[in-house]
Protein backbone atom coordinates (compact mmCIF):
# COMPACT_ATOMS: atom_id res chain seq x y z
CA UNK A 1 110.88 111.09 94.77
CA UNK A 2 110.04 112.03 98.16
CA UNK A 3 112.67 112.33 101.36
CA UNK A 4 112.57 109.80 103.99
CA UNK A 5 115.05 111.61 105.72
CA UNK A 6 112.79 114.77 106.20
CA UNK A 7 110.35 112.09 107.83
CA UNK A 8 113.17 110.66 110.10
CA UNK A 9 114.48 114.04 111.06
CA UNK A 10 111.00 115.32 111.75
CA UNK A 11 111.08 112.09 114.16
CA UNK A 12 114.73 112.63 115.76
CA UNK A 13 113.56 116.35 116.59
CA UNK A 14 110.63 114.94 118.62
CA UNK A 15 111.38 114.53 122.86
CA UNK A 16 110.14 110.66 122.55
CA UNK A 17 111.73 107.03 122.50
CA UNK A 18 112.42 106.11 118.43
CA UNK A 19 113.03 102.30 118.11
CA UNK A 20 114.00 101.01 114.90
CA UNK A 21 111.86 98.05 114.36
CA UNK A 22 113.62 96.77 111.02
CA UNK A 23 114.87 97.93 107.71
CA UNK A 24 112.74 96.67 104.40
CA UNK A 25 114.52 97.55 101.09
CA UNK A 26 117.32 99.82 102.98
CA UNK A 27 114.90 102.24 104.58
CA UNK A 28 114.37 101.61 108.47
CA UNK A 29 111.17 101.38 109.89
CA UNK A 30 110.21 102.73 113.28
CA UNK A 31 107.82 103.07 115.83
CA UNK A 32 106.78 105.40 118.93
CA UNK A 33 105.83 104.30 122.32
CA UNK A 34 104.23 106.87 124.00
CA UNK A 35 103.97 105.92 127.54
CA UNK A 36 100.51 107.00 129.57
CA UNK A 37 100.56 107.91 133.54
CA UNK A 38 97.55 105.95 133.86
CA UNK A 39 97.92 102.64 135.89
CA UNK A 40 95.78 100.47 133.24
CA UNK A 41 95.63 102.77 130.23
CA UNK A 42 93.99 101.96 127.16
CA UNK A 43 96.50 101.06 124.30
CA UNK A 44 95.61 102.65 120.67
CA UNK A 45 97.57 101.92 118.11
CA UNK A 46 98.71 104.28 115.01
CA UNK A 47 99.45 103.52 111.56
CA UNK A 48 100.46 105.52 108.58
CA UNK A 49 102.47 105.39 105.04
CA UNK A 50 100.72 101.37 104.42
CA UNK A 51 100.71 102.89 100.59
CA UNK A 52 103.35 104.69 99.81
CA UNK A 53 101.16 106.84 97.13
CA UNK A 54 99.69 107.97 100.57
CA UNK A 55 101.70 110.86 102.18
CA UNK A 56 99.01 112.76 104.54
CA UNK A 57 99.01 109.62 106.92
CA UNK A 58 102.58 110.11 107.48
CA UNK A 59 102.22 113.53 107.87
CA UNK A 60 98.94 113.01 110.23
CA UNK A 61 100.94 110.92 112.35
CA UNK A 62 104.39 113.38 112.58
CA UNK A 63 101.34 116.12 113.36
CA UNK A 64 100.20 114.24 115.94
CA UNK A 65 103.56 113.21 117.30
CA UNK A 66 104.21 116.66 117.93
CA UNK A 67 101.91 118.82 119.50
CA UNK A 68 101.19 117.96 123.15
CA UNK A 69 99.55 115.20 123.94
CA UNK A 70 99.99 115.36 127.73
CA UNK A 71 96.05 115.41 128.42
CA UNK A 72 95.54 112.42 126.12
CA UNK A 73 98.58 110.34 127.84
CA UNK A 74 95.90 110.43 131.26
CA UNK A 75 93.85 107.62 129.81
CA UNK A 76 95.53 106.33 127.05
CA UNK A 77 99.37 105.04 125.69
CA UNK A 78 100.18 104.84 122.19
CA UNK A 79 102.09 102.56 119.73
CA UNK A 80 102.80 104.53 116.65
CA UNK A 81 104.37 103.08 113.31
CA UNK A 82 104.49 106.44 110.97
CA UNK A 83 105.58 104.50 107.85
CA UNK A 84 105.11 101.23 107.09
CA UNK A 85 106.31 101.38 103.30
CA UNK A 86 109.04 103.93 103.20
CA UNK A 87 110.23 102.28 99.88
CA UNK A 88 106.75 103.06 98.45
CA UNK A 89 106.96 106.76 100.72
CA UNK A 90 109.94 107.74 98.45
CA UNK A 91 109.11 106.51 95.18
CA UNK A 92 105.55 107.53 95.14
CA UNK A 93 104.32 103.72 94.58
CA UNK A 94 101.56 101.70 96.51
CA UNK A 95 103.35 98.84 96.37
CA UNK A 96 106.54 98.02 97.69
CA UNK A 97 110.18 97.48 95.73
CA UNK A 98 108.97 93.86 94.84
CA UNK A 99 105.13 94.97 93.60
CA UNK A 100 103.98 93.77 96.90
CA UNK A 101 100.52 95.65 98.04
CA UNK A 102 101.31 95.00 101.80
CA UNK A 103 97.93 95.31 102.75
CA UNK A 104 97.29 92.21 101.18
CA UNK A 105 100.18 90.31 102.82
CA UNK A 106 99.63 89.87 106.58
CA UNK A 107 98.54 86.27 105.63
CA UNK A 108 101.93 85.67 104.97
CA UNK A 109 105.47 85.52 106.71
CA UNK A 110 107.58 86.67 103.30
CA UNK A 111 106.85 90.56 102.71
CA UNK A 112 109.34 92.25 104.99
CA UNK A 113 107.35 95.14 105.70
CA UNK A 114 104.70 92.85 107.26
CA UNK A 115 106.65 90.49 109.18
CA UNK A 116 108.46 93.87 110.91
CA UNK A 117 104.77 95.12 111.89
CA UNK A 118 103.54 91.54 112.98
CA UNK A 119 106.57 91.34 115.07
CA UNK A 120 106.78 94.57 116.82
CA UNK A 121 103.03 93.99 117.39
CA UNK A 122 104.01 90.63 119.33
CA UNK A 123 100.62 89.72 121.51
CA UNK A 124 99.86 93.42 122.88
CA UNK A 125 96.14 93.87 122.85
CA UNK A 126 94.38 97.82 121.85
CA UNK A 127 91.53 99.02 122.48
CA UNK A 128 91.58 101.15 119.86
CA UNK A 129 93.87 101.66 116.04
CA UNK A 130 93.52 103.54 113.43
CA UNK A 131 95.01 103.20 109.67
CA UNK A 132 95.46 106.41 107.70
CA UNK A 133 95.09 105.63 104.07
CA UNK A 134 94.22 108.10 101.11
CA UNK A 135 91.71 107.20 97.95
CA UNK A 136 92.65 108.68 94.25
CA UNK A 137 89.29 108.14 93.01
CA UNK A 138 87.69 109.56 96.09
CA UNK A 139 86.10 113.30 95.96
CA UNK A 140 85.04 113.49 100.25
CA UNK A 141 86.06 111.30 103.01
CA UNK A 142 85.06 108.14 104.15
CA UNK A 143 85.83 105.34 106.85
CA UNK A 144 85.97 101.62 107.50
CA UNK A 145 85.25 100.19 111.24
CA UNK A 146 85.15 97.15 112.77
CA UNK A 147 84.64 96.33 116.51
CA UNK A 148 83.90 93.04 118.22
CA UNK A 149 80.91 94.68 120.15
CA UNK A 150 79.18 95.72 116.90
CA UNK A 151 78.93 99.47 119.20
CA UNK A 152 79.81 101.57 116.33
CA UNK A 153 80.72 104.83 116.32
CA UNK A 154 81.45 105.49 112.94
CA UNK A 155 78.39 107.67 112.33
CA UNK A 156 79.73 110.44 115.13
CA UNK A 157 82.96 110.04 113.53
CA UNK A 158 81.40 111.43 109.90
CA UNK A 159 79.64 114.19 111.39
CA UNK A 160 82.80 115.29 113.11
CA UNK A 161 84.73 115.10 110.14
CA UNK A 162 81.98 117.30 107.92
CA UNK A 163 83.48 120.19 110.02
CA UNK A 164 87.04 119.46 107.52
CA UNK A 165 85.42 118.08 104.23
CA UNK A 166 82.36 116.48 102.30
CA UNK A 167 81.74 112.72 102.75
CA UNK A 168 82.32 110.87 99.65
CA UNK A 169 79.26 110.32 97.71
CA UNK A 170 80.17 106.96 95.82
CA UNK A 171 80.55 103.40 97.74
CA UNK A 172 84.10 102.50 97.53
CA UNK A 173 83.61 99.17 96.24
CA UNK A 174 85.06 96.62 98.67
CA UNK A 175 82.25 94.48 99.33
CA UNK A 176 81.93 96.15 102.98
CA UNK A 177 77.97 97.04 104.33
CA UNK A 178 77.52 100.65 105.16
CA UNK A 179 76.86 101.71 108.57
CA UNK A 180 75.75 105.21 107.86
CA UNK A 181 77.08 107.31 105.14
CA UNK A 182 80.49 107.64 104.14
CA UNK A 183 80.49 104.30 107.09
CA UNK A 184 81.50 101.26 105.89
CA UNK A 185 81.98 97.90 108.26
CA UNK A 186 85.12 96.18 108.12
CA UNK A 187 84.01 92.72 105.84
CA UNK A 188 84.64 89.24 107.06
CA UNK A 189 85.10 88.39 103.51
CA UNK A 190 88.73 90.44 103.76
CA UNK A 191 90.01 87.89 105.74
CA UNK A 192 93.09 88.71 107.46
CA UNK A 193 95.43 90.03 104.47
CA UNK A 194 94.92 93.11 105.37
CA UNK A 195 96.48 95.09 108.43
CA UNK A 196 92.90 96.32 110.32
CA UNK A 197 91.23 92.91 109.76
CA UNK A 198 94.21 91.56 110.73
CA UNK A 199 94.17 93.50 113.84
CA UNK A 200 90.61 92.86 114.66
CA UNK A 201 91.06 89.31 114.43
CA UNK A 202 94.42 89.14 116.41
CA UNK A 203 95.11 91.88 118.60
CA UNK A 204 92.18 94.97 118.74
CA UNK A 205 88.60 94.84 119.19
CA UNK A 206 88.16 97.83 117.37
CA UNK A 207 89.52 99.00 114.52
CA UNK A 208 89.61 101.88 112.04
CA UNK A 209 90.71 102.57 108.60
CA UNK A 210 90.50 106.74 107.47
CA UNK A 211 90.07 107.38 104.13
CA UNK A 212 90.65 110.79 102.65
CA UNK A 213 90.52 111.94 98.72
CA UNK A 214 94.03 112.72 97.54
CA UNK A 215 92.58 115.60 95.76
CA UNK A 216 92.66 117.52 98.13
CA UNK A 217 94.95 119.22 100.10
CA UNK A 218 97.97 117.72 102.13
CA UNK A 219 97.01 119.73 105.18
CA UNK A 220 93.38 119.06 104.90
CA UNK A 221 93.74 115.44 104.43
CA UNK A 222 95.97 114.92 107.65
CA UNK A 223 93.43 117.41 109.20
CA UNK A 224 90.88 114.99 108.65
CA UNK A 225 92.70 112.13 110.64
CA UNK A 226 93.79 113.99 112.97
CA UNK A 227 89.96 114.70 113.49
CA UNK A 228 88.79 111.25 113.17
CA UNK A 229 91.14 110.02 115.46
CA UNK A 230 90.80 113.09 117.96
CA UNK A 231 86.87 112.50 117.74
CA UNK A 232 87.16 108.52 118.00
CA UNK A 233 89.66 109.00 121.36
CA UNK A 234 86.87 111.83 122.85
CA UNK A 235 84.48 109.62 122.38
CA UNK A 236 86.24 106.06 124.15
CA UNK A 237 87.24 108.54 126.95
CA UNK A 238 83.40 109.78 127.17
CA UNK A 239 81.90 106.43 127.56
CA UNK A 240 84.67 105.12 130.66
CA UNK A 241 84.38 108.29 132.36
């Protein structure tokens, strides 16, 4: 069993606003508003711990949460949710208490840990999230997109992240058409049960979901979000300049 309360301290040491969003199964839930100085900044969203059987996108989001992101707060504000299943977090388990995969339930209104997301999410638009997630059958690193545009960047976002590890040489099997290598486009055929199709449909017009091989490393693994999503902001903040 893992700590939650190592998570939560790691939070309460931090010098930003915590709000708890909700408790699911006795564990609170929280998020992060980090505010920008910009007059009309562009909101990204963060997301990590969906699986509890997932730990670096917890840890990639605590990481992230605190070094200094003073020069990133110019252009953009951030809504960060570091654990979405801390049932699953502690017990090493996808799923939640009830068996629930809650990346299949955003469909519906009776899987706690979903309703608390939907509902903190309210009707704020992003330009941007991203969705840390690991793979157990994965050897290298791979990423789903989806943006309402079709401008993809996925394919910078690969060759970025060779710097940290290989790209995965299989296709991870979810029906989804490659972009590049180690690119795959979020599907229509998902639906909305998931949380970035949800989010694409609903309230972001591009979306992200990181994928790194739980064999290796914890520090590599969050290293690799951290780059995606480093690469991915570079890259918005490129193109508006």
């Amino acid at each position: 069993m893992r700590n939650y309360t190592e998570v939560t301290e790691r939070l309460k040491n931090l010098d930003v606003p915590i709000e708890r969003l909700g408790t699911a199964h006795n564990y609170p839930i929280y998020q992060i508003h980090l505010a920008s100085s910009a007059h009309t900044p562009q909101r990204v969203l963060i997301t990590g711990g969906m699986h509890g059987d997932e730990p670096a996108g917890v840890e990639a989001v605590l990481q992230f949460l605190e070094r200094d992101n003073t020069s990133r707060l110019n252009k953009f504000s951030f809504l960060i949710i570091p654990c979405i299943n801390p049932y699953g977090y502690v017990h090493n388990t996808r799923e939640t208490r009830d068996g629930i995969d809650i990346n299949r339930a955003f469909e519906t209104e009776d899987v706690a840990e979903a309703a608390i997301v939907k509902k903190a999410l309210g009707k704020t638009q992003f330009s941007l999230t991203i969705d840390f997630h690991e793979d157990y059958d994965a050897t290298g690193f791979y990423l789903y997109e989806g943006k309402q545009n079709e401008k993809y960047i996925g394919p910078k976002l690969a060759v970025a992240a060779k710097a940290i590890g290989s790209i995965d040489p299989d296709d991870p099997g979810e029906d989804a058409p490659d972009l590049a290598e180690g690119v795959y486009k979020v599907a229509n055929s998902w639906g909305t049960q998931g949380l970035a199709p949800y989010l694409l449909h609903f309230h972001s017009e591009h979306v992200i979901i990181s994928e790194t091989p739980t064999v290796w490393e914890l520090e590599q693994r969050a290293a690799l979000h951290l780059t995606i999503l480093d690469t991915a902001l570079k890259i918005i903040s490129e193109s508006d300049a």
